[in-house]
Every structure is written in structure tokens, then in C-alpha cells.
Protein backbone atom coordinates (compact mmCIF):
# COMPACT_ATOMS: atom_id res chain seq x y z
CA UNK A 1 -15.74 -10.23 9.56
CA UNK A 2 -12.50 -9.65 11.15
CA UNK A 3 -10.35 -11.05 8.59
CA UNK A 4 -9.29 -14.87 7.59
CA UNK A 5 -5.71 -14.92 9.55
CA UNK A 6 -5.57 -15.75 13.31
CA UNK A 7 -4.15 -12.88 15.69
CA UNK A 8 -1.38 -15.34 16.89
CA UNK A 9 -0.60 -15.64 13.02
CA UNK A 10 2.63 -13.72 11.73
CA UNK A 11 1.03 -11.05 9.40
CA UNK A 12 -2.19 -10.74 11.25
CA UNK A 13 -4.49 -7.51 11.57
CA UNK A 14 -3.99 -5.14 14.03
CA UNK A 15 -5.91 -5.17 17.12
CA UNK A 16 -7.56 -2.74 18.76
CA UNK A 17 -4.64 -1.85 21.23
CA UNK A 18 -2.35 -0.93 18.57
CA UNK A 19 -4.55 1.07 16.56
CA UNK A 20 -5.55 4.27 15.14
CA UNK A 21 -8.90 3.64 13.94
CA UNK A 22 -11.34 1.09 15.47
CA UNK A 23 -14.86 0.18 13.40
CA UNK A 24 -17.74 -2.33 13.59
CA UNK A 25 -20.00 -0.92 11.18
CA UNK A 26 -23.04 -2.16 9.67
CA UNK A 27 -25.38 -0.63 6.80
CA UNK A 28 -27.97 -1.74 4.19
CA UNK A 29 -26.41 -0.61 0.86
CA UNK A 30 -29.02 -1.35 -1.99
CA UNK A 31 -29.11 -5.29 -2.75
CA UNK A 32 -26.05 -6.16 0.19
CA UNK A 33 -25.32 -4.73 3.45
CA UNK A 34 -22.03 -3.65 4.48
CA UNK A 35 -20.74 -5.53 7.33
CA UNK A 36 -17.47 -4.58 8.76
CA UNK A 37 -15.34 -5.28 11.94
CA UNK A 38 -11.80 -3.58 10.91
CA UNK A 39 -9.17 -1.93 12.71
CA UNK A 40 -6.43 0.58 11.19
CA UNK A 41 -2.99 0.03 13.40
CA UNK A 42 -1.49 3.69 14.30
CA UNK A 43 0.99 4.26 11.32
CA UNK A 44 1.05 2.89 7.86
CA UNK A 45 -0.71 2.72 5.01
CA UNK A 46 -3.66 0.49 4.88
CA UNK A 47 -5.35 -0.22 1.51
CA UNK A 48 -9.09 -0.84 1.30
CA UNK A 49 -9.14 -3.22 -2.01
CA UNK A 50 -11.95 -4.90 -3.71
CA UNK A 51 -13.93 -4.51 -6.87
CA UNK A 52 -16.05 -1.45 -7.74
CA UNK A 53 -19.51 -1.31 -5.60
CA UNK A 54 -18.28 -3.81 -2.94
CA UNK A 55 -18.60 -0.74 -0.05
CA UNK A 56 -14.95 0.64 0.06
CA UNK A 57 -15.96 4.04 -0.54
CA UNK A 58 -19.37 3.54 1.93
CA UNK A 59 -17.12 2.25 4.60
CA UNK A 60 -14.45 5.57 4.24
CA UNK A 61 -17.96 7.57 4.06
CA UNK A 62 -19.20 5.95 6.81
CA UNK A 63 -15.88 6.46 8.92
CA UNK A 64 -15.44 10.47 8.37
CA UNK A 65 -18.91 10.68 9.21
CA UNK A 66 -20.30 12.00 5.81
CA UNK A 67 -23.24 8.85 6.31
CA UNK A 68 -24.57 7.34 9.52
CA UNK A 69 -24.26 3.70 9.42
CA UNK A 70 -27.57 1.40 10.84
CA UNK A 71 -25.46 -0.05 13.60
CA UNK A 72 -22.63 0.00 15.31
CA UNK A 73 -19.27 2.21 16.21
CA UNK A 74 -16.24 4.04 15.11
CA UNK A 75 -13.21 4.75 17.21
CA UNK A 76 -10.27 7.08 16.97
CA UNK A 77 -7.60 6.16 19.78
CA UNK A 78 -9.71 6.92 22.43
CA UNK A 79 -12.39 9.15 21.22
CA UNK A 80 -15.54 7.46 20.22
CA UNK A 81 -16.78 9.04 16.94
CA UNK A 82 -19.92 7.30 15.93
CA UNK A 83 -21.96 5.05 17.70
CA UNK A 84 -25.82 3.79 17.11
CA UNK A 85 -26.22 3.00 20.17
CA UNK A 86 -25.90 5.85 22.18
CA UNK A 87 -27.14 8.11 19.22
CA UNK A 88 -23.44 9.46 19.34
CA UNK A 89 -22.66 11.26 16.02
CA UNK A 90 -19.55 13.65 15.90
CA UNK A 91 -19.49 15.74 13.06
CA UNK A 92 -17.45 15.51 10.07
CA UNK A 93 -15.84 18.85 10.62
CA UNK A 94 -14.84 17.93 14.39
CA UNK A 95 -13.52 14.33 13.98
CA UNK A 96 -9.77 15.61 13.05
CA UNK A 97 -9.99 13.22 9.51
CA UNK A 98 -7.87 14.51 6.40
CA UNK A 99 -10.27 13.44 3.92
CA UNK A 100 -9.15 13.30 -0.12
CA UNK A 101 -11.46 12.28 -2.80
CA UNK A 102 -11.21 11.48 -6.37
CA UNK A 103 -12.12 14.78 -7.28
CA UNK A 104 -9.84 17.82 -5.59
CA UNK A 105 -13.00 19.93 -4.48
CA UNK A 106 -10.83 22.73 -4.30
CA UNK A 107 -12.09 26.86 -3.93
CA UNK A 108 -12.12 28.17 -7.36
CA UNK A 109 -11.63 31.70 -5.84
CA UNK A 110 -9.03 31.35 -3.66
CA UNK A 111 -5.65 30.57 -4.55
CA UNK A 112 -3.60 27.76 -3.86
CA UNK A 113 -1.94 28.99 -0.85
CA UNK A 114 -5.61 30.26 0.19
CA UNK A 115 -6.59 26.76 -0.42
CA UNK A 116 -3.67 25.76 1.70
CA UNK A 117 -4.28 27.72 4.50
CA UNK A 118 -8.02 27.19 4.98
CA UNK A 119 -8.61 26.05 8.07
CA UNK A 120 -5.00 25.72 9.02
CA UNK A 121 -4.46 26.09 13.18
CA UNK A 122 -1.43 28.74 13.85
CA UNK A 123 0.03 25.33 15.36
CA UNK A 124 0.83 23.93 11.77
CA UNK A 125 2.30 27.52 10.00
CA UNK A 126 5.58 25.70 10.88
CA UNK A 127 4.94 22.54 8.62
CA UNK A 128 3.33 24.79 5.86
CA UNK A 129 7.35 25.18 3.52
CA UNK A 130 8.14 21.18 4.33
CA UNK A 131 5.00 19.74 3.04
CA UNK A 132 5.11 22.37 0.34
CA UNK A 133 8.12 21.21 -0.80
CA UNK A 134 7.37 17.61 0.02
CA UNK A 135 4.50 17.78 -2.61
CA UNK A 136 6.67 19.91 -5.31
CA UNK A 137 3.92 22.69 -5.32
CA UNK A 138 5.84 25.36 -4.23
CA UNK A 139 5.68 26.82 -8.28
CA UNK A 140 1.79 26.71 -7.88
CA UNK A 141 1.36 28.47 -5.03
CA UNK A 142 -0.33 31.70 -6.83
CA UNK A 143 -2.21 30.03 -9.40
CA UNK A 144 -6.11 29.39 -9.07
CA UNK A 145 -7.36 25.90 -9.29
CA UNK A 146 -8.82 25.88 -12.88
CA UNK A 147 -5.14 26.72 -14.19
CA UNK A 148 -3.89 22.77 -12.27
CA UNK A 149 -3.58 19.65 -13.96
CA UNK A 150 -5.41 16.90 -12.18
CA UNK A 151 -3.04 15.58 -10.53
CA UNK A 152 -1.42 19.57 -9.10
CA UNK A 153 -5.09 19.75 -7.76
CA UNK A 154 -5.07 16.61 -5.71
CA UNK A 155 -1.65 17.40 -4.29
CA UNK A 156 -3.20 20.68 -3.39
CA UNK A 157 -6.22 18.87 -1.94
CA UNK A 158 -3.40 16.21 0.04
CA UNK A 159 -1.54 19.16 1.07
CA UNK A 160 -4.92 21.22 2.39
CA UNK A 161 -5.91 17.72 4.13
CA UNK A 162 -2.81 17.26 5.96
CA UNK A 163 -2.42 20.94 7.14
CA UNK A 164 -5.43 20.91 9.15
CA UNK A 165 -3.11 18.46 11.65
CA UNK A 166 -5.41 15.53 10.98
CA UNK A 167 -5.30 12.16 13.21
CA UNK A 168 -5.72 9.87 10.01
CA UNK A 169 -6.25 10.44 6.95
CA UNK A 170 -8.46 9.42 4.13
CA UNK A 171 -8.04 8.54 0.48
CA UNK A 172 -10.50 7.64 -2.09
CA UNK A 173 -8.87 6.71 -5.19
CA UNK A 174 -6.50 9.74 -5.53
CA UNK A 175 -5.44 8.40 -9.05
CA UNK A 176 -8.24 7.39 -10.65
CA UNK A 177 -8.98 9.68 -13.70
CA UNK A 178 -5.49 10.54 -14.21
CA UNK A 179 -3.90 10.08 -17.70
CA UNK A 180 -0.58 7.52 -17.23
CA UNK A 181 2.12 9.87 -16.68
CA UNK A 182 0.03 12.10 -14.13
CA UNK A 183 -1.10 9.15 -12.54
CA UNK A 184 3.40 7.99 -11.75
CA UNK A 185 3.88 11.78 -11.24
CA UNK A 186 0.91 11.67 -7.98
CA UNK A 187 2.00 7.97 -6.92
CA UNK A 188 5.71 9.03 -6.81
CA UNK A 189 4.47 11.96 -4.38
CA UNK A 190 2.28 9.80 -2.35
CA UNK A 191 4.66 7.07 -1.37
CA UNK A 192 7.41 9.67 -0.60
CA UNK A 193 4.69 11.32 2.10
CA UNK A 194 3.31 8.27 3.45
CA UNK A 195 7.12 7.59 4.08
CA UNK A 196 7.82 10.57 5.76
CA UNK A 197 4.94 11.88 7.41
CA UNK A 198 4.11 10.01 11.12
CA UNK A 199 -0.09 9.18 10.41
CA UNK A 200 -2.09 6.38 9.40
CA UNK A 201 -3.51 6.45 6.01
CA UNK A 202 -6.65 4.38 4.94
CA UNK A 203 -6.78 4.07 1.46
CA UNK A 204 -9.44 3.06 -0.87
CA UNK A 205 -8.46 1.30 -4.15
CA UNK A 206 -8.88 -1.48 -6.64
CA UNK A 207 -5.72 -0.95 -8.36
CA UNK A 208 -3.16 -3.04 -7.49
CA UNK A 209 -0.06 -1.95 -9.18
CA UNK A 210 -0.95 1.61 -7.01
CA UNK A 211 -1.48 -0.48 -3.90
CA UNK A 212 1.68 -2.67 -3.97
CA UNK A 213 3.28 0.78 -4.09
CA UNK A 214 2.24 2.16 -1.37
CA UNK A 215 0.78 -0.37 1.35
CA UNK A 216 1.70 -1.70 3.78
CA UNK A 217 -1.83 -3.35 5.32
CA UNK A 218 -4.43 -4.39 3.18
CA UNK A 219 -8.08 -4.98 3.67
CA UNK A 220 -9.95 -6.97 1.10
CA UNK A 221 -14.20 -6.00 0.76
CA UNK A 222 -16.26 -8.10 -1.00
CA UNK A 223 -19.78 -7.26 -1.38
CA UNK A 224 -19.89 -5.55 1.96
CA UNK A 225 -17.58 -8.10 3.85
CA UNK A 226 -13.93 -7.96 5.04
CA UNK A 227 -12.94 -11.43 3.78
CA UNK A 228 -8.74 -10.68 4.37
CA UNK A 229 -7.01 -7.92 6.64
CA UNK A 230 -3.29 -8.13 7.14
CA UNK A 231 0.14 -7.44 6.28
CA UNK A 232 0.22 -6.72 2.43
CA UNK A 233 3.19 -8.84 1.98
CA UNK A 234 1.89 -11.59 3.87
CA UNK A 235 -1.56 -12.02 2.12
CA UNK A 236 0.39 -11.96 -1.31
CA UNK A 237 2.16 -15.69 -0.01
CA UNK A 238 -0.86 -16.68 0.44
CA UNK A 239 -2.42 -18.94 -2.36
CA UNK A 240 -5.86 -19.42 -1.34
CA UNK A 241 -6.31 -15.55 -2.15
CA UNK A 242 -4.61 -15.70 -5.05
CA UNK A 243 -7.63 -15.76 -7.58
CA UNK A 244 -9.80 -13.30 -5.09
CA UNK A 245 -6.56 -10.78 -4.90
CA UNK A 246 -6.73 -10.55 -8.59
CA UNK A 247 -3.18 -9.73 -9.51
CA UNK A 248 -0.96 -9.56 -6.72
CA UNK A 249 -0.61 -13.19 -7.40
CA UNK A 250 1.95 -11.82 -9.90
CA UNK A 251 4.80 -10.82 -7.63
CA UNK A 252 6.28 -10.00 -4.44
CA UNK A 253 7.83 -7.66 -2.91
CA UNK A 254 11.62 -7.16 -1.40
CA UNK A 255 12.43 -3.79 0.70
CA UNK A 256 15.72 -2.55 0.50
CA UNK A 257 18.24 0.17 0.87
CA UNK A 258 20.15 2.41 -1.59
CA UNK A 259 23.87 1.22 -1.39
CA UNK A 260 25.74 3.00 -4.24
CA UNK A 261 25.02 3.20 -8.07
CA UNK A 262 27.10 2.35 -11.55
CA UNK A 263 26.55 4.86 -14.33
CA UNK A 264 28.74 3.05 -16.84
CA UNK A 265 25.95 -0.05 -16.72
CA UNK A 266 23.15 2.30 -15.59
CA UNK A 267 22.91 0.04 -12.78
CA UNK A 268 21.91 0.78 -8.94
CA UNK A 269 23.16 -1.50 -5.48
CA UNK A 270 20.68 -1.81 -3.49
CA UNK A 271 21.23 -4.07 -0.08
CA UNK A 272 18.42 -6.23 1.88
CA UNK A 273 18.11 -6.24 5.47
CA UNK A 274 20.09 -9.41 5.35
CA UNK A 275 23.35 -7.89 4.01
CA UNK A 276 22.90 -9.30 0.69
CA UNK A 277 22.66 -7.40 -2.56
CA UNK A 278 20.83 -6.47 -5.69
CA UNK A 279 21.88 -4.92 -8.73
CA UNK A 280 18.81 -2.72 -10.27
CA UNK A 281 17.96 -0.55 -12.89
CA UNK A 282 19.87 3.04 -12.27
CA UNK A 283 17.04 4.23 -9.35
CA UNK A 284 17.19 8.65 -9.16
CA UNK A 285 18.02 8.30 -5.52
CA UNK A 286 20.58 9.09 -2.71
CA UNK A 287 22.18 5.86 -0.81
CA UNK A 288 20.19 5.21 2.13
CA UNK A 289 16.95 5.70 0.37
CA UNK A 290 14.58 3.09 1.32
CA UNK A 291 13.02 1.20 -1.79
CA UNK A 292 10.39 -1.81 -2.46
CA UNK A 293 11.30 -4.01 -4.76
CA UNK A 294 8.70 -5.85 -6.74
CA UNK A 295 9.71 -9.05 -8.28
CA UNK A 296 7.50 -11.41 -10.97
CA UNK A 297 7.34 -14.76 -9.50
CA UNK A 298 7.96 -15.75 -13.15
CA UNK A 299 11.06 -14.01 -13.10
CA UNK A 300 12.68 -16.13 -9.94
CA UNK A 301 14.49 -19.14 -10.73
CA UNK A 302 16.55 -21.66 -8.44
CA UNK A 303 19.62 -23.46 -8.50
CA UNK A 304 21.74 -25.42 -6.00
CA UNK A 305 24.66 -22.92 -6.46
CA UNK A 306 25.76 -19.83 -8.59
CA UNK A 307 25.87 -20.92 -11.95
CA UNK A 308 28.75 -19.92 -13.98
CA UNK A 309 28.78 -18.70 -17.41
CA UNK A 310 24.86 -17.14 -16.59
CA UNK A 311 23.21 -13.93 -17.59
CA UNK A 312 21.61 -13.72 -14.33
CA UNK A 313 23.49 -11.19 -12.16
CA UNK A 314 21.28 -11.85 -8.91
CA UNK A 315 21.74 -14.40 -7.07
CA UNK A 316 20.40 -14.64 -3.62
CA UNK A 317 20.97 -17.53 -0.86
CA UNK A 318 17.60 -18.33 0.26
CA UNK A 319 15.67 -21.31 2.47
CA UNK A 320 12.84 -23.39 0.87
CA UNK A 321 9.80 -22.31 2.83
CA UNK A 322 7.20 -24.32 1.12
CA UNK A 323 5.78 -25.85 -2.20
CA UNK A 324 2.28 -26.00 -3.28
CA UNK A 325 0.88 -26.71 -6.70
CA UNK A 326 -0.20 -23.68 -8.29
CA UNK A 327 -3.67 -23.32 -8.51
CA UNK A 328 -2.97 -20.90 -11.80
CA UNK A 329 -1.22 -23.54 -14.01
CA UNK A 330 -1.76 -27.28 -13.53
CA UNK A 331 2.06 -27.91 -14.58
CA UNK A 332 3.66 -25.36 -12.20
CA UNK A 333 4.07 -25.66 -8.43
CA UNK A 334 4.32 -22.15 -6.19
CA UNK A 335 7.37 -21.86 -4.32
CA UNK A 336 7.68 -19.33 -0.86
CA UNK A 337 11.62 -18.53 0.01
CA UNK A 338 12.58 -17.35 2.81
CA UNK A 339 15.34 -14.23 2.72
CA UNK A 340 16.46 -12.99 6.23
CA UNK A 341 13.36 -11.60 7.48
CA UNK A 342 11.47 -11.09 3.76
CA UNK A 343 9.93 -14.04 1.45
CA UNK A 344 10.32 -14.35 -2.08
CA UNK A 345 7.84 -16.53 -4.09
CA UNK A 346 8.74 -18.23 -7.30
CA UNK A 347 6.75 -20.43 -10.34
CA UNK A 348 8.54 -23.39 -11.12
CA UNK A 349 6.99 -26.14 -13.33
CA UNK A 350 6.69 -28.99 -11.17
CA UNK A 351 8.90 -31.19 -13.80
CA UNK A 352 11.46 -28.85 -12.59
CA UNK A 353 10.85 -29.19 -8.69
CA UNK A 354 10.63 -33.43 -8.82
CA UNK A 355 14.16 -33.20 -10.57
CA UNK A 356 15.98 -30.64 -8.58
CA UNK A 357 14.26 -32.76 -5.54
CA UNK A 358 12.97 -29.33 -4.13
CA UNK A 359 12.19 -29.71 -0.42
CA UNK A 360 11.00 -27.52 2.47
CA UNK A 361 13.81 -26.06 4.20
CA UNK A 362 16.56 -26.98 1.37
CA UNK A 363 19.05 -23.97 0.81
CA UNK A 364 19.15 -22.60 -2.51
CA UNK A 365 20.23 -20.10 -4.77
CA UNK A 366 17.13 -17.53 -6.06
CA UNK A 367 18.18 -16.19 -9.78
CA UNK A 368 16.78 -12.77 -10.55
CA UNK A 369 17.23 -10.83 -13.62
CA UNK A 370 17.89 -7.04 -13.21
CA UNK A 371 15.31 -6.32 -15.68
CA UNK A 372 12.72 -7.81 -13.65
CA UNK A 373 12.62 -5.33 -11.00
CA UNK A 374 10.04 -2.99 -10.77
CA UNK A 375 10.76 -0.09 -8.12
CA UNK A 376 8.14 0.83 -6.02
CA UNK A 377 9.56 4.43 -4.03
């Protein structure tokens, strides 16, 4: 119930000291019950993943208070929200939750600003022209809702959420309905906010391309059980969730910072928290900017030392952390790297790993090419 990773494990879930959001919750939902001891730490994204219909939506439902649950307790900080028990049951409208769901439910008769401003306390006025901005809806601020795109109504709806001053706040699957290029356009906005803004965000997906690019804890439901719960980065090393993550397996992920940029090669430094370096495809950002990284384990291969003569322009000293046969491909073995304080995992065939005589904590050289970045922002 709480999760497959020990607290004393590097990577484990939150406990209830260090977070936001606190929840045992248990309800009969049609032929499973969800069953659910999770906690939320106090800043961060956490990502509720798992197939349609295994309870990620009941659970959020269950946590803002829209449905009472048959047993058990929710906890903000130190405010107890719902509990069975006691028959305590604080109303939606008084729990202090920014809730967002798929659809923008905005007024049709008022305005964006009016939507805005709804239920705004005088004590946020001063954060109205930041988070404006912050969203890019300052153009839209005089148009009605049925004149927005899909994804200008859920920035709307974000920006509505967040101005009540919420303690945490809820999203069910912002993105989902959105045509490709709206969907980027809403994920570029919602990993620029969760950077910026200072509250935990619970947020309910089963997409994981969205979820590696905006997570940072993740929570895996299936059929009404929390089977995983920890550090994003640290449940994609792991291989016995590989087939149950469902295509995280795919890559990993490297943060880093904006150094400097090359327009002649259309090529962008970035630097690790190492010191080493990356060259990128040209990213549209300032030095300093923080960026994730995500790299195909497919597109990581080793080598004793720098190779001369190579197209790969990355190379990055790293430490052999481990090697497991893959349980994807009989032939290939899965390979964890250590880099400073990150890990990089690789796919090597295993041919390849008896003849280089691979071994845990051998130094080696990771080869990356550019073109196999994907930036996450």
C-alpha cells in the first residue's frame, strides 16, 4: 500500500513529516476497491500514473472532497480534511485545493479576467500580472471562453485555480483532448509554473512522455493499489517496473543548466551538476535556465576512453553502477551509470559487455549523440 521501496532506500516516498498531503483512503469502486496509503511531500510535482479505470481520478476526487471515501483520512499539513471516523467532512469549497480538470469548466458569461478574479482574496491582486504573464494570457484577458482554444481555456482554468492562493493543487489530465501542437504549447506552460511557483502539485496521468516532463515523484495505481511511490528518476532504474511502467523503460533523464549556445551548428551547452558538459540541440533559452534532459537508453554507448575519429560529440566520464540482463531483449544486458549525483542507464548487448569485461564500479566513457536528446523544460 505504501509503495515497494523501503524509507531508508535512496529515492523513497515521502513521509508524513515532510509532506503536504497525507491519505489512507479506502472505497469500493465497481468490481475493485481503491486502497490507498500515499503521501504528497510539500513541493514538487507528483504524478499519479496508471492505466485508465485503475482509481487515479477517484483518488484526486476523493482528496478535494468531491466523493466521501468508505474509510479512512485525508490530511493537509496539519488540518485534517476527511476522516470516516469521526464523520469529519470539510467541504470542497473550504479545503484551500486548486482543482483543474480535463475540461476548463469555465463561466461562459464572464470574461477571462472575470474568470480570473472569481473568488480571488484581495491578498493575491498582487500575483494577478506575474501569473498572467507566466501563463502568456495576458492577450486573452477580454475575450469570453467560447472564443479559447482548448488549451487558452485550461490555462485560464490553471490560472483561476492558482489565484484563489491554494495549498496544493490538483490536475486531472490537463492535456488530454488536445490536438499535438496544443497539447507542447500547455506542457511548455506547465513545467515553466511548476518550476516557478512554491506548491505541491498532484497530478493525474497515464501519459508518460507528459509525466517525464514534468515530475518529479511518481505514484503508480493499479486497480485501486499504490504498487510504486518514489522519486521519478529513481523508479525509472529500476527494472522490475520496467514492463508495469510501460514506457519509461525507454530513457532517463539528466538535469542540467544552460551554459552558452552556438548558432553556427545550432547547437546549445548545457552543464551537469558535475561540471561536465553536453552539447544539445539549439534550446530557446537564457544561460542559467534549468533543463531535463531525456536520453534513450538505446542511444548510450560505452567505451574505455574518448574515441577518436567518432561522430559522437558527448562523451561523459561515468562509474559502472550495475548490470542486469534485460528483461526486454534476451541478448541485451541493462546497464545503470553513475554521473556525479544523476544515473544514466544504457542497453548494451551482452556480447558487447563479456568483451569490454564490463564490471560494477569500472570507469568508463558514456557516448551520447546530440540528436538523441529530448528537452524536457
Amino acid at each position: 500500500m505504501s509503495g515497494d521501496i523501503h524509507p531508508s532506500t535512496p529515492g523513497a516516498p515521502p513521509t508524513a513529516a515532510d509532506g503536504a498531503l497525507e491519505c489512507r483512503l479506502h472505497k469500493r469502486l465497481g468490481s475493485f476497491d481503491l486502497d490507498v496509503a500515499l503521501t504528497v511531500p510539500g513541493r514538487g510535482v507528483t504524478a499519479l500514473f496508471g492505466e485508465s479505470g485503475s482509481g487515479k481520478t477517484s483518488l484526486l476526487r476523493l482528496v478535494a472532497g468531491l466523493d466521501r471515501p468508505d474509510a479512512g483520512h485525508v490530511r493537509l499539513g496539519e488540518r485534517l480534511l476527511t476522516e470516516v471516523a469521526s464523520r469529519t467532512q470539510v467541504p470542497p469549497h473550504k479545503r484551500h485545493l486548486g482543482v483543474v480538470f480535463q475540461e476548463a469548466r469555465l463561466f461562459p458569461h464572464y470574461r477571462v479576467r472575470g474568470n480570473l478574479t472569481y473568488g480571488m482574496p484581495r491578498a493575491a491582486r498582487p500575483q494577478f500580472d506575474d501569473l498572467v504573464a507566466l501563463l502568456g494570457i495576458g492577450h486573452l484577458l477580454e475575450r469570453l471562453p467560447g472564443t479559447l482554444s482548448g488549451g487558452e481555456a485550461r490555462r485560464v482554468a490553471i490560472g483561476r485555480a492558482l489565484l484563489t492562493q491554494p495549498r496544493l493543487l490538483l490536475l486531472d489530465e490537463p492535456l488530454t483532448g488536445l490536438d499535438g501542437e496544443r497539447k507542447r504549447e500547455l506542457l511548455h506552460y506547465l513545467v515553466r509554473l511548476t518550476r516557478e511557483i512554491d506548491l505541491p502539485v498532484l497530478y493525474v496521468s497515464h501519459d508518460t512522455a507528459e509525466i517525464a516532463a514534468i515530475a518529479d515523484h511518481l505514484a503508480l495505481i493499479e486497480q485501486g493499489r499504490l504498487t510504486a511511490h518514489g522519486q521519478l528518476d529513481a523508479l525509472m532504474m529500476r527494472l522490475d517496473l520496467t514492463e508495469r511502467l510501460g514506457g519509461f523503460d525507454a530513457a532517463t533523464r539528466l538535469g542540467a543548466r544552460v551554459v552558452d549556445h552556438d548558432p553556427a551548428y545550432a547547437l546549445t551547452r548545457v552543464v551537469l551538476d558535475d561540471g561536465q558538459t553536453l552539447r544539445i540541440p539549439a534550446l530557446d533559452h537564457p544561460p542559467g535556465t534549468p533543463v531535463r534532459l531525456r536520453v534513450g537508453v538505446r542511444d548510450v554507448a560505452l567505451a574505455h576512453a574518448m574515441p577518436e575519429g567518432t561522430s559522437y560529440r558527448n562523451g561523459l566520464a561515468v562509474v559502472i553502477d550495475a548490470i542486469e540482463p534485460s528483461t526486454q531483449e534476451p541478448s541485451a544486458n541493462e546497464v545503470r551509470l553513475t554521473i556525479g549525483r544523476q544515473r544514466l542507464r544504457a542497453r548494451l548487448t551482452r556480447q558487447a559487455c563479456d568483451e569490454m569485461q564490463l564490471v560494477v564500479g569500472k570507469p568508463m566513457v558514456a557516448l551520447i549523440r546530440s540528436v538523441a536528446f529530448d528537452s524536457r523544460f
